[in-house]
Protein backbone atom coordinates (compact mmCIF):
# COMPACT_ATOMS: atom_id res chain seq x y z
CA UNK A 1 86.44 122.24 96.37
CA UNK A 2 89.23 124.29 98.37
CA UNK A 3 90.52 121.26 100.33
CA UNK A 4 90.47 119.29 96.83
CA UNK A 5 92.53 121.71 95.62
CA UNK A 6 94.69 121.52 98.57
CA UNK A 7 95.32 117.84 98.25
CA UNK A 8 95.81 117.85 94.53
CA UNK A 9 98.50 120.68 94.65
CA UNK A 10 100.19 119.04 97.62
CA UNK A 11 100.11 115.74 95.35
CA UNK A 12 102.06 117.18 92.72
CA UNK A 13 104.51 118.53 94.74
CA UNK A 14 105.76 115.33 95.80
CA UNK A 15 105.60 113.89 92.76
CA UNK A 16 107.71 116.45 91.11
CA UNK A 17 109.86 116.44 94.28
CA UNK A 18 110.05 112.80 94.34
CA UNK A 19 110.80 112.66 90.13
CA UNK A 20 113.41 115.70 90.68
CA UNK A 21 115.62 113.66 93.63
CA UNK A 22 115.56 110.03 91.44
CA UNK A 23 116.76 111.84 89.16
CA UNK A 24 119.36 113.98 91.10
CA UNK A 25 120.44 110.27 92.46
CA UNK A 26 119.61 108.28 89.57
CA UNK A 27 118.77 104.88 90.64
CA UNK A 28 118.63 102.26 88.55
CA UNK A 29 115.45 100.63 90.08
CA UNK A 30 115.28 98.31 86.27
CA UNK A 31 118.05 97.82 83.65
CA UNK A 32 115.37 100.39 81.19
CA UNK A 33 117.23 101.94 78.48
CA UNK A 34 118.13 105.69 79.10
CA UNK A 35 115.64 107.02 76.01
CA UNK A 36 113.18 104.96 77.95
CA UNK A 37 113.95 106.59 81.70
CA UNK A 38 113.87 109.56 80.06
CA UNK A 39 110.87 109.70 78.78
CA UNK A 40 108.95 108.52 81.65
CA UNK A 41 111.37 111.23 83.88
CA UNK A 42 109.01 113.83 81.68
CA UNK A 43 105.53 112.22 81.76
CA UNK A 44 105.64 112.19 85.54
CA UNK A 45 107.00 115.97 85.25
CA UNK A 46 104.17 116.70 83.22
CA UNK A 47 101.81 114.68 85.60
CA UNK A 48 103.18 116.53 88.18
CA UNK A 49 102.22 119.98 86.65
CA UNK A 50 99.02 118.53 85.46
CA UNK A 51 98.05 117.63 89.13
CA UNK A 52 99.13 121.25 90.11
CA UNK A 53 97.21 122.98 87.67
CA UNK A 54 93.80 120.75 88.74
CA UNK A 55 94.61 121.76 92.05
CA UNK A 56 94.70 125.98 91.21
CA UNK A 57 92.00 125.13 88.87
CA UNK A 58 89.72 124.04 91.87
CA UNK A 59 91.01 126.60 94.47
CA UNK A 60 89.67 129.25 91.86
CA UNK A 61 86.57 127.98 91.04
CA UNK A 62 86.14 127.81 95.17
CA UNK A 63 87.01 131.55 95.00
CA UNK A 64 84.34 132.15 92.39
CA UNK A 65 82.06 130.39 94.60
CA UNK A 66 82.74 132.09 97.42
CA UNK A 67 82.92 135.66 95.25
CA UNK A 68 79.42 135.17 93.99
CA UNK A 69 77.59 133.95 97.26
CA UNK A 70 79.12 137.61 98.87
CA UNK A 71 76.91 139.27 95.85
């Protein structure tokens, strides 16, 4: 589960990192409307954190593992 984890957080990282520079830059990769760019700025944000959170979520549930087999 650990190396899961690992990839996951690592994952959302980039994404985030990659959302946070196009927007820094702000390409205009299509002729979208702004509302439009917008919102899909903050679903990949909140993919992002979503793909983060899976990742802690696993790395605990490895520690739990790991936790109860040293019982």
């Amino acid at each position: 589960m650990r190396p899961l984890g690992t990839v996951l957080m690592i994952g959302g990282l980039v994404l985030g990192v990659g959302v946070g520079v196009a927007i820094i830059a702000g390409p205009q990769f299509f002729s979208l409307p702004w509302m439009i760019s917008v919102g899909l700025a903050k679903l990949t944000l909140l993919a992002s954190g979503a793909l983060m959170g899976a990742g802690a979520i696993c790395h605990r549930l490895a520690a739990r593992e790991e936790q109860k087999r040293l019982q």
